[in-house]
PDB file of N, CA and C in Angstrom:
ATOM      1  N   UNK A   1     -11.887   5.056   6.826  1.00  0.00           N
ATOM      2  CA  UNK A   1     -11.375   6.401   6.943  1.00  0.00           C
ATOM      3  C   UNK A   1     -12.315   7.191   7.841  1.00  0.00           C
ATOM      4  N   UNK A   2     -11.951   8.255   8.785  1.00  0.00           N
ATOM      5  CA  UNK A   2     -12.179   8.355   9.766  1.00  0.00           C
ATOM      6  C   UNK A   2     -13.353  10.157   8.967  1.00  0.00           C
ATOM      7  N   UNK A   3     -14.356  10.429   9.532  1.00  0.00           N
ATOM      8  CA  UNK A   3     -14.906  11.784   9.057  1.00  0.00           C
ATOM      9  C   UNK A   3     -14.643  12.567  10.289  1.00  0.00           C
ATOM     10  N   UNK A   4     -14.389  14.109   9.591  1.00  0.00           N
ATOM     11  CA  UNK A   4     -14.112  15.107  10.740  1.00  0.00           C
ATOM     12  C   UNK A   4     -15.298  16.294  10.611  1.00  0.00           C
ATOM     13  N   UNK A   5     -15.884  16.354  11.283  1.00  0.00           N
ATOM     14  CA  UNK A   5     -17.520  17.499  11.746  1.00  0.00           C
ATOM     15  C   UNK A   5     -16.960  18.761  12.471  1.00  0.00           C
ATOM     16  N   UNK A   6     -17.580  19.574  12.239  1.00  0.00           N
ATOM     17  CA  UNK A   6     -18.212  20.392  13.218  1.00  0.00           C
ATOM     18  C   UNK A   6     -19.143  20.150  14.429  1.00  0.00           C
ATOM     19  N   UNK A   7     -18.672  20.937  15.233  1.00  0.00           N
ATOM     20  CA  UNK A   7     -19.880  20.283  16.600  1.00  0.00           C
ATOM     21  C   UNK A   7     -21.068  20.678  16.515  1.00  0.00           C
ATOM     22  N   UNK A   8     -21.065  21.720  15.331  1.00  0.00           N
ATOM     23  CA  UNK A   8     -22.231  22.099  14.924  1.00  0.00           C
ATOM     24  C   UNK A   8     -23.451  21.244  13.851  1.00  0.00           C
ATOM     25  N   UNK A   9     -22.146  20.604  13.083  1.00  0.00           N
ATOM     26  CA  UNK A   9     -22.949  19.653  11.951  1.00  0.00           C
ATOM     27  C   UNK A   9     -23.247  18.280  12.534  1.00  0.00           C
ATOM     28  N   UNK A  10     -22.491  18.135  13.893  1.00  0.00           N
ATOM     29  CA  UNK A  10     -22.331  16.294  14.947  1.00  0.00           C
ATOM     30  C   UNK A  10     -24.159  16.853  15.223  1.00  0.00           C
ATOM     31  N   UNK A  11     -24.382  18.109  15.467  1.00  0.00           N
ATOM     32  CA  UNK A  11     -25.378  18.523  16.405  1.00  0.00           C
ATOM     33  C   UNK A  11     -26.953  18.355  15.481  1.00  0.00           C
ATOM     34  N   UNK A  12     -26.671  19.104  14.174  1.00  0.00           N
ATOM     35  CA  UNK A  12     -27.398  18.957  13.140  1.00  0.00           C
ATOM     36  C   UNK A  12     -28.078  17.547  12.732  1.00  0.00           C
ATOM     37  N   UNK A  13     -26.774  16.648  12.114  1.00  0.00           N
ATOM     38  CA  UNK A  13     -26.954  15.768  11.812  1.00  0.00           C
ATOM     39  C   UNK A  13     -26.669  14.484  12.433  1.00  0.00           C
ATOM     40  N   UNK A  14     -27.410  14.071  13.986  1.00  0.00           N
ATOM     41  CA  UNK A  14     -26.529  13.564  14.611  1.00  0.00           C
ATOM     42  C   UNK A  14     -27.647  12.028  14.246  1.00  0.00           C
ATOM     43  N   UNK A  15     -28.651  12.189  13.268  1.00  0.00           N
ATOM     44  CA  UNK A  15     -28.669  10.750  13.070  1.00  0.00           C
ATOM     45  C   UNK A  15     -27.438  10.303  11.837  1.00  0.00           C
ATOM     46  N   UNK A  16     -27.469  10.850  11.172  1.00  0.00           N
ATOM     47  CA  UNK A  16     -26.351  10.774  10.279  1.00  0.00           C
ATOM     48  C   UNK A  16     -24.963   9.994  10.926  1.00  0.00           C
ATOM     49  N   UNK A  17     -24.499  11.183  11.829  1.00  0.00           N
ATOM     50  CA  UNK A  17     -23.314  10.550  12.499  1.00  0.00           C
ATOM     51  C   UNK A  17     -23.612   9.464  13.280  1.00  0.00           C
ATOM     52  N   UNK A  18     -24.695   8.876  13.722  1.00  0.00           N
ATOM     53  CA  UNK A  18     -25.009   7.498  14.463  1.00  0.00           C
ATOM     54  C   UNK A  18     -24.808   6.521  13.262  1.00  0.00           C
ATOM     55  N   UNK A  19     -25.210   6.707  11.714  1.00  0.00           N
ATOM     56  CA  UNK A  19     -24.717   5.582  10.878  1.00  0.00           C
ATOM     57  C   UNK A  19     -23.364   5.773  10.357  1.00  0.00           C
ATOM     58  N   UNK A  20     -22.855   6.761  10.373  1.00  0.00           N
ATOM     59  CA  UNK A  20     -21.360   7.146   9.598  1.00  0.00           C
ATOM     60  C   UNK A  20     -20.443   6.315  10.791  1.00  0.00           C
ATOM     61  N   UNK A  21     -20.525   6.356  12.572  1.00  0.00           N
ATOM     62  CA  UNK A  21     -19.821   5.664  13.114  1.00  0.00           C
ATOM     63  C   UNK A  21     -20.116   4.759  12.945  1.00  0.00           C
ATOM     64  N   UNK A  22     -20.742   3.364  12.187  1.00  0.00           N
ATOM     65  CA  UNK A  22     -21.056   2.134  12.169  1.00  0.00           C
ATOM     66  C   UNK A  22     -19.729   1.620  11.290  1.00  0.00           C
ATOM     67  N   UNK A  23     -19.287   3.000  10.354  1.00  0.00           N
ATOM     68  CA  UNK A  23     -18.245   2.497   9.389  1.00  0.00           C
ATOM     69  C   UNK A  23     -16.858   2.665   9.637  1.00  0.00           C
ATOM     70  N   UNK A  24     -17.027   3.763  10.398  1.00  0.00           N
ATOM     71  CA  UNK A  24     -15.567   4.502  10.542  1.00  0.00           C
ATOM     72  C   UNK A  24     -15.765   5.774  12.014  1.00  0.00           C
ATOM     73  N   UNK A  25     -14.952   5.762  12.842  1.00  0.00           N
ATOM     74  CA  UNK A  25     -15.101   6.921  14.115  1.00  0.00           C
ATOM     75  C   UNK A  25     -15.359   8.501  13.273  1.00  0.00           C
ATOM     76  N   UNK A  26     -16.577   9.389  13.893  1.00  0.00           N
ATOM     77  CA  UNK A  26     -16.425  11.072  13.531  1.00  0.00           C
ATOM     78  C   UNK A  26     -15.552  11.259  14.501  1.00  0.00           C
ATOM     79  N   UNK A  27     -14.899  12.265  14.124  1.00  0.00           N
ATOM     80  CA  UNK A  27     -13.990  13.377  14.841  1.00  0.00           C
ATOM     81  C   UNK A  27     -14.653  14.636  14.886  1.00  0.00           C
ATOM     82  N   UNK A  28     -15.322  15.000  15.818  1.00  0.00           N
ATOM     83  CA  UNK A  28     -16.078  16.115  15.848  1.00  0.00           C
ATOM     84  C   UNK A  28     -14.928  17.720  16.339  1.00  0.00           C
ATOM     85  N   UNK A  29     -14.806  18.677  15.653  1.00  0.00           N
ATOM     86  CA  UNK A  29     -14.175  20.019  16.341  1.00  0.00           C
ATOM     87  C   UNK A  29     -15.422  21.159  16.486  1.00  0.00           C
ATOM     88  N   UNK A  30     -14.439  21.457  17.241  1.00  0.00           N
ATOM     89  CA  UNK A  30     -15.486  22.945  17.711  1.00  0.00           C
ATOM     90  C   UNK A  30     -13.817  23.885  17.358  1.00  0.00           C
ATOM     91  N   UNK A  31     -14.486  24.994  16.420  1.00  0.00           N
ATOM     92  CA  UNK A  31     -13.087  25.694  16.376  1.00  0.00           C
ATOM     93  C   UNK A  31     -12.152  25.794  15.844  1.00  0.00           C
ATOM     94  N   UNK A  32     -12.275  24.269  14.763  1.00  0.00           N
ATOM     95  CA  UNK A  32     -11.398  23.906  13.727  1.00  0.00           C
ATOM     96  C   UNK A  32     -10.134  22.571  15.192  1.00  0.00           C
ATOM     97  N   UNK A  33     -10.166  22.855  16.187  1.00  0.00           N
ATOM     98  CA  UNK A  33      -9.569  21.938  17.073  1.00  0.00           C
ATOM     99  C   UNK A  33     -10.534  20.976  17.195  1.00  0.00           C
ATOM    100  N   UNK A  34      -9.620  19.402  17.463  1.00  0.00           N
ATOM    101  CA  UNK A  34     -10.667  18.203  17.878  1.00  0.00           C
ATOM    102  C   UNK A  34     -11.081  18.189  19.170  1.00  0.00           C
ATOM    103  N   UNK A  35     -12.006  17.799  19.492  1.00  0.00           N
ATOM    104  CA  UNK A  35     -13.123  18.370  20.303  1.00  0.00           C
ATOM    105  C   UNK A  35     -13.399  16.924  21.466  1.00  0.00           C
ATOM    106  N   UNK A  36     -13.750  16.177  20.158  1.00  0.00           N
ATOM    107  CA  UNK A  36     -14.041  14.527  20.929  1.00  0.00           C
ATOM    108  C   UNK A  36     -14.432  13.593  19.559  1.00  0.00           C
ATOM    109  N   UNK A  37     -14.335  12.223  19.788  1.00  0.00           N
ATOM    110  CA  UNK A  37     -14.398  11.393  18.718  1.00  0.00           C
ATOM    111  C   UNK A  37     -15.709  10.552  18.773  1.00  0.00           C
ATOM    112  N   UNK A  38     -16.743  10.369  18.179  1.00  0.00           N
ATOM    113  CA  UNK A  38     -17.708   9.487  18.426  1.00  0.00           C
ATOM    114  C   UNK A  38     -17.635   8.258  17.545  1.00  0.00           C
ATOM    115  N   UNK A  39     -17.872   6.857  18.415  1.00  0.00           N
ATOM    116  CA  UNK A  39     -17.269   5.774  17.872  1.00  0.00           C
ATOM    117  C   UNK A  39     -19.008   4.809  17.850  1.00  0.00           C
ATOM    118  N   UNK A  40     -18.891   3.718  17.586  1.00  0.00           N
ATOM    119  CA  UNK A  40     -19.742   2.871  17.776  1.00  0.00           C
ATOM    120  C   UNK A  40     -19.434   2.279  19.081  1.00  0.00           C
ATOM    121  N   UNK A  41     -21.031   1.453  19.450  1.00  0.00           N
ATOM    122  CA  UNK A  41     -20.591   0.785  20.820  1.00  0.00           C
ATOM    123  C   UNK A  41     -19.416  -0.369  20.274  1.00  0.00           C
ATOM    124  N   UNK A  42     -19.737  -1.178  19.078  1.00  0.00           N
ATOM    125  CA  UNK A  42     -19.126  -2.551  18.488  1.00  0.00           C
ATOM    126  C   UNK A  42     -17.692  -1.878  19.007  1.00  0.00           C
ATOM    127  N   UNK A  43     -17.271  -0.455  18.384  1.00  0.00           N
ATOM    128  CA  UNK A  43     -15.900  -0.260  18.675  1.00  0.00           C
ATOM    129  C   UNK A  43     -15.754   0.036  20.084  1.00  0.00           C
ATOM    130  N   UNK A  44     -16.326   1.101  21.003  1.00  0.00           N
ATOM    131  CA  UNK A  44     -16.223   0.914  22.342  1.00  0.00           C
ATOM    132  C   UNK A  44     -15.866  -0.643  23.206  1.00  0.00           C
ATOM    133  N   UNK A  45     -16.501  -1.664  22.858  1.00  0.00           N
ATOM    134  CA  UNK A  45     -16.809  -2.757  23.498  1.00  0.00           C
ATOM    135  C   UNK A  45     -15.599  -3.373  23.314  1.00  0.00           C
ATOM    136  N   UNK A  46     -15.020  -3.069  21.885  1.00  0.00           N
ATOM    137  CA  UNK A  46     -13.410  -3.853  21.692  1.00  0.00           C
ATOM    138  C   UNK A  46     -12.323  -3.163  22.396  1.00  0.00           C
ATOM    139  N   UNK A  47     -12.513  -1.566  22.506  1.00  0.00           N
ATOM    140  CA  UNK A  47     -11.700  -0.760  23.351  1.00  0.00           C
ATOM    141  C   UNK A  47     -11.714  -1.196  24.686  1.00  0.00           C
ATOM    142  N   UNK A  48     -12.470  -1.718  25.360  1.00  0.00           N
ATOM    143  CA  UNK A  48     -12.746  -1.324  26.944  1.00  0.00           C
ATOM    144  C   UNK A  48     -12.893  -2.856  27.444  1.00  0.00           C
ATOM    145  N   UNK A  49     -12.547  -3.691  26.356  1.00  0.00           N
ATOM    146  CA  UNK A  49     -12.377  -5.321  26.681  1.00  0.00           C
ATOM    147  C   UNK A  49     -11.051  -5.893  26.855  1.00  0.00           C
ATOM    148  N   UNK A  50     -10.279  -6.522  27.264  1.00  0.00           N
ATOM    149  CA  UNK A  50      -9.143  -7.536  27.154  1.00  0.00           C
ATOM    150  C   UNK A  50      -7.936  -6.474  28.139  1.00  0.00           C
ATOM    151  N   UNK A  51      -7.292  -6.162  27.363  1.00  0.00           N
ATOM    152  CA  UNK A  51      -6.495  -5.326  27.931  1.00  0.00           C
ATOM    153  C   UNK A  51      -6.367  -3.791  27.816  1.00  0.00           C
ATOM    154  N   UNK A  52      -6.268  -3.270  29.250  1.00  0.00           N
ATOM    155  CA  UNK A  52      -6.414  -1.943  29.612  1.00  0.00           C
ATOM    156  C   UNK A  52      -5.966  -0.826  28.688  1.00  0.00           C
ATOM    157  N   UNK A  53      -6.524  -0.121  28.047  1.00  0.00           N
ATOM    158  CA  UNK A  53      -5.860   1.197  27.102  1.00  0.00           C
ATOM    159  C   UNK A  53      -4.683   1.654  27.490  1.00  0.00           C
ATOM    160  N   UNK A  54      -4.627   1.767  29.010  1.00  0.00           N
ATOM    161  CA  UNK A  54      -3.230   2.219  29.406  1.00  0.00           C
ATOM    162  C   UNK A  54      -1.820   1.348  29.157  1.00  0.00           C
ATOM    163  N   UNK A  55      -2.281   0.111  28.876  1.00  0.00           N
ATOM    164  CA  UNK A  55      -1.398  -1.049  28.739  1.00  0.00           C
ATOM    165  C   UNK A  55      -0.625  -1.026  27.350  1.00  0.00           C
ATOM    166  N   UNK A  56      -1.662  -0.930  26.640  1.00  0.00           N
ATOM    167  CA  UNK A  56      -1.764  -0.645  25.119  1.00  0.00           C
ATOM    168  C   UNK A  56      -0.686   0.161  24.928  1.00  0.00           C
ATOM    169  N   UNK A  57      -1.323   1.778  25.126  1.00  0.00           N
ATOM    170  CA  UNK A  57      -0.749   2.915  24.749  1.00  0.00           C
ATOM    171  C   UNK A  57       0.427   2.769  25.564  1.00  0.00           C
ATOM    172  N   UNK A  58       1.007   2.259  26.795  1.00  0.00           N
ATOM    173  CA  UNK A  58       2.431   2.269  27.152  1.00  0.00           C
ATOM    174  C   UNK A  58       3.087   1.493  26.176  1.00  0.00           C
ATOM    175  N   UNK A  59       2.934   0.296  25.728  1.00  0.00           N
ATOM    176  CA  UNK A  59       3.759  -0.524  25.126  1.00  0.00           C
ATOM    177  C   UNK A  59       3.409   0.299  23.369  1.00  0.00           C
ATOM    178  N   UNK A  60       2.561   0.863  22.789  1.00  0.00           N
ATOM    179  CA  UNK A  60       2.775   1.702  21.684  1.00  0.00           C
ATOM    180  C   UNK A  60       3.466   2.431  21.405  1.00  0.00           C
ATOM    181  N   UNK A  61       3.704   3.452  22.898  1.00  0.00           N
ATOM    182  CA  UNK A  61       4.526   4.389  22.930  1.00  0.00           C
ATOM    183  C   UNK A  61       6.058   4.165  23.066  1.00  0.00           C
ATOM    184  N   UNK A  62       6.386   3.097  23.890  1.00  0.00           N
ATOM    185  CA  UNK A  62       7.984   2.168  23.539  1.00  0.00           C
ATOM    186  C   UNK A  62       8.039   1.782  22.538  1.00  0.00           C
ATOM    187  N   UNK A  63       7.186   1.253  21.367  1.00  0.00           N
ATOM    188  CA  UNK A  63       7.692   0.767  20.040  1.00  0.00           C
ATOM    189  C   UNK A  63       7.853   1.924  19.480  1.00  0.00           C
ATOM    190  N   UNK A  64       7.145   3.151  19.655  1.00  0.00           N
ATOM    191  CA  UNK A  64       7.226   4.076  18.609  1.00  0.00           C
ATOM    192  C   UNK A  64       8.713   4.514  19.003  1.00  0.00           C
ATOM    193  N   UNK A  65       9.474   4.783  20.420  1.00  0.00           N
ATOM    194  CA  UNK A  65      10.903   5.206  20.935  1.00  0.00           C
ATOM    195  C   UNK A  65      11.639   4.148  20.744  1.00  0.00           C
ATOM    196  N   UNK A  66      10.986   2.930  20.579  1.00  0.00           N
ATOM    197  CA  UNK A  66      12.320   1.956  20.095  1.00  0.00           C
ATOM    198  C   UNK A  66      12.692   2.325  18.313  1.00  0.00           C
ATOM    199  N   UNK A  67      11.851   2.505  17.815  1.00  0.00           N
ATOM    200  CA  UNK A  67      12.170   2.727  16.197  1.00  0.00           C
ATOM    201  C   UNK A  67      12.409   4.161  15.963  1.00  0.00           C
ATOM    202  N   UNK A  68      12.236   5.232  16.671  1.00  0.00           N
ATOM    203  CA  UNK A  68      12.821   6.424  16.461  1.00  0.00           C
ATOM    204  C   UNK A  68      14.025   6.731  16.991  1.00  0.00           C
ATOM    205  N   UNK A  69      14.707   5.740  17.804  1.00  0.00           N
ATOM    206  CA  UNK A  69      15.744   6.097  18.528  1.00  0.00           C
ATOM    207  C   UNK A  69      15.902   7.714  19.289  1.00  0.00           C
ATOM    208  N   UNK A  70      16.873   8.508  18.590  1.00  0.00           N
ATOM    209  CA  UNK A  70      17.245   9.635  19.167  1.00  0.00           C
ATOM    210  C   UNK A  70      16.107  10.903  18.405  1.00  0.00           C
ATOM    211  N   UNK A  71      15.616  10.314  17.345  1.00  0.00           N
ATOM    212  CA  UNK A  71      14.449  11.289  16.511  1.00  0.00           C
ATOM    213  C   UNK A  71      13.304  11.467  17.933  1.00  0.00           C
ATOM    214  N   UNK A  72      13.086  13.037  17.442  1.00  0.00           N
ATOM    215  CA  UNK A  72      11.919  13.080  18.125  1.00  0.00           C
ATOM    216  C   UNK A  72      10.450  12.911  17.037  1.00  0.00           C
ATOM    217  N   UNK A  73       9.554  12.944  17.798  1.00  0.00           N
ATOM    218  CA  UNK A  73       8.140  12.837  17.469  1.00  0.00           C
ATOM    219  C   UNK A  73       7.932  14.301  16.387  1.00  0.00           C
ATOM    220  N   UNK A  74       7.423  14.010  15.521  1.00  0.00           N
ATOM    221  CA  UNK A  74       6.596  15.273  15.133  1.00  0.00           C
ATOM    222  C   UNK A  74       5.880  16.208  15.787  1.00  0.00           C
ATOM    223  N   UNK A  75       5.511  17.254  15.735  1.00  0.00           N
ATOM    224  CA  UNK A  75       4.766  18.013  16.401  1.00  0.00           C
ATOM    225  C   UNK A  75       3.265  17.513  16.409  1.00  0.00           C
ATOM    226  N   UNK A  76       2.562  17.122  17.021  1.00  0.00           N
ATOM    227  CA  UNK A  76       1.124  16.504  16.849  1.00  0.00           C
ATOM    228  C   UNK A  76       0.049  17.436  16.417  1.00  0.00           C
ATOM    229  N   UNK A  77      -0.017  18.727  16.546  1.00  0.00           N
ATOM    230  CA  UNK A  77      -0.768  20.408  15.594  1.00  0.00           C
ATOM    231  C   UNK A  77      -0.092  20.134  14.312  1.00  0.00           C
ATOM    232  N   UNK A  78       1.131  19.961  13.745  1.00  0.00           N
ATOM    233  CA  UNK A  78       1.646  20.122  12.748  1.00  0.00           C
ATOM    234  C   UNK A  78       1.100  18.500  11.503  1.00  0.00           C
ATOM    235  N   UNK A  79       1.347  17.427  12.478  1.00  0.00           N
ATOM    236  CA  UNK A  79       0.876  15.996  11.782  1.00  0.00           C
ATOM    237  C   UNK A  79      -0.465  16.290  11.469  1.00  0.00           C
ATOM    238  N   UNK A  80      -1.375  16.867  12.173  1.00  0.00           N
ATOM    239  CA  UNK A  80      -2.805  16.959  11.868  1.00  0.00           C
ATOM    240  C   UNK A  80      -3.378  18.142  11.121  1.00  0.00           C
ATOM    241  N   UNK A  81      -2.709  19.639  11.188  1.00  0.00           N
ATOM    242  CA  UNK A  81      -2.721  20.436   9.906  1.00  0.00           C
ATOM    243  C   UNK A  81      -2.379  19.364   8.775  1.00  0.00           C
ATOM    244  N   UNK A  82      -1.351  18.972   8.709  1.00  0.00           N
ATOM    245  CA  UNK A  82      -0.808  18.426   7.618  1.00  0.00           C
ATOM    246  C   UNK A  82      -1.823  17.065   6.875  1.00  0.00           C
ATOM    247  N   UNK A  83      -1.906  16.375   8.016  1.00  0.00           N
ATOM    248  CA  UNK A  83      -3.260  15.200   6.995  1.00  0.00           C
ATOM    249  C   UNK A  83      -4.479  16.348   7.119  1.00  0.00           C
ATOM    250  N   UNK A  84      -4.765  17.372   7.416  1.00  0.00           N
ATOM    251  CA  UNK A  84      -5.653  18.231   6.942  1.00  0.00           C
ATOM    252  C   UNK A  84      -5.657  18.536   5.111  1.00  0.00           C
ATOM    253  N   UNK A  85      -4.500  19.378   5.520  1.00  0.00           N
ATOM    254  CA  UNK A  85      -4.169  19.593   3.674  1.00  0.00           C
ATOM    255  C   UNK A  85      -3.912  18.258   2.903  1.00  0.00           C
ATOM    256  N   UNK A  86      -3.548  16.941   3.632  1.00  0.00           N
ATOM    257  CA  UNK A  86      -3.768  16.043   2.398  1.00  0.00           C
ATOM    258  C   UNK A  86      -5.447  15.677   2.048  1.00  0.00           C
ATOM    259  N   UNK A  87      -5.381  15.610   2.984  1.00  0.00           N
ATOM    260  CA  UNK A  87      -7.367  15.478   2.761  1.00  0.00           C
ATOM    261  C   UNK A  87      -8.128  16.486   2.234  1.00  0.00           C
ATOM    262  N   UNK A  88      -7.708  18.006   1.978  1.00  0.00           N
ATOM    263  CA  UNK A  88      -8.825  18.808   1.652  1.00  0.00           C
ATOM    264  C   UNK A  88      -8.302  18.466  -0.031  1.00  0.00           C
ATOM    265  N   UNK A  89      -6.899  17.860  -0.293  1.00  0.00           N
ATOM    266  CA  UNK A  89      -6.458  17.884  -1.647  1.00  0.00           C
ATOM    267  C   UNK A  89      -7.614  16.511  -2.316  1.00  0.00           C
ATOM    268  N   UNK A  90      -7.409  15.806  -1.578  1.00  0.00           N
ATOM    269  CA  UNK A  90      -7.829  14.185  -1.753  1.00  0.00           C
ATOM    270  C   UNK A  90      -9.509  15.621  -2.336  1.00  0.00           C
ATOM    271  N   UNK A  91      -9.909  15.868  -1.653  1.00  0.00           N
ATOM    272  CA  UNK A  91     -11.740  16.395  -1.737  1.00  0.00           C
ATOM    273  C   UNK A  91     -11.262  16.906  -2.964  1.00  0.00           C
ATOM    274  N   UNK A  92     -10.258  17.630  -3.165  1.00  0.00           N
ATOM    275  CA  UNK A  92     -10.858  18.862  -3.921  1.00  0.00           C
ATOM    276  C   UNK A  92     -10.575  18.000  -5.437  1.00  0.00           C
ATOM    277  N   UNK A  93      -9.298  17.227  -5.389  1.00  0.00           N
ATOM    278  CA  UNK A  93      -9.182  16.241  -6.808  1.00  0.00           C
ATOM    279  C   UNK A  93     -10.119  15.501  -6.869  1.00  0.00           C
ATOM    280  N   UNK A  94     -11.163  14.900  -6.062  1.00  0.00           N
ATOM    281  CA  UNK A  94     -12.573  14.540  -6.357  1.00  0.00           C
ATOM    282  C   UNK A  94     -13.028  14.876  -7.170  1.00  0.00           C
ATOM    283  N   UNK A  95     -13.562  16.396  -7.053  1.00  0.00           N
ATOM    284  CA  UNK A  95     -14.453  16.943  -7.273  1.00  0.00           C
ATOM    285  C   UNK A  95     -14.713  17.607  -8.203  1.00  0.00           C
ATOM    286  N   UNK A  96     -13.132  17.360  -9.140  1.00  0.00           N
ATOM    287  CA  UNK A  96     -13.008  17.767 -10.312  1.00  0.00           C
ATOM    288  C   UNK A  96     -13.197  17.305 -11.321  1.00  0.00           C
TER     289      UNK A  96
END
């Protein structure tokens, strides 16, 4: 599962976030918007090996229009508010 920072707390605690990406990518925002993602090299090295990202993400993006047919996409602000509020729920039933 992926952690989401502040660019302020990436900045703070950025040995922290050098072991937290060993497990899972930070998503750093500035602003409450995502900002940029910091990954490990292990994951860089699998990204930027075999076949081209652009290759990838074209043929991702046809499976996702072959199975939605005439549906459109969600709003991508709205999908990510939204696993926002499932995740601050996931924290807060933690913590109880």
């Amino acid at each position: 599962m992926q952690k989401t920072v502040s660019a302020t707390e990436a900045r703070v605690h950025f040995g922290e976030m050098l072991r937290q990406v060993q497990i899972a990518p930070v998503v750093i925002e500035r602003g409450g918007e995502p900002l940029a993602v910091l990954i490990s090299k292990q994951e860089y090295d699998r990204l930027t090996e075999g076949e081209d990202w652009r290759d990838v993400l074209a043929e991702a993006h046809r499976a996702i229009r072959e199975r939605l047919g005439d549906q459109e996409l969600p709003d991508p602000a709205e999908m990510i508010r939204r696993a926002r509020e499932i995740r601050d729920e996931q924290i807060a039933n933690a913590l109880r």
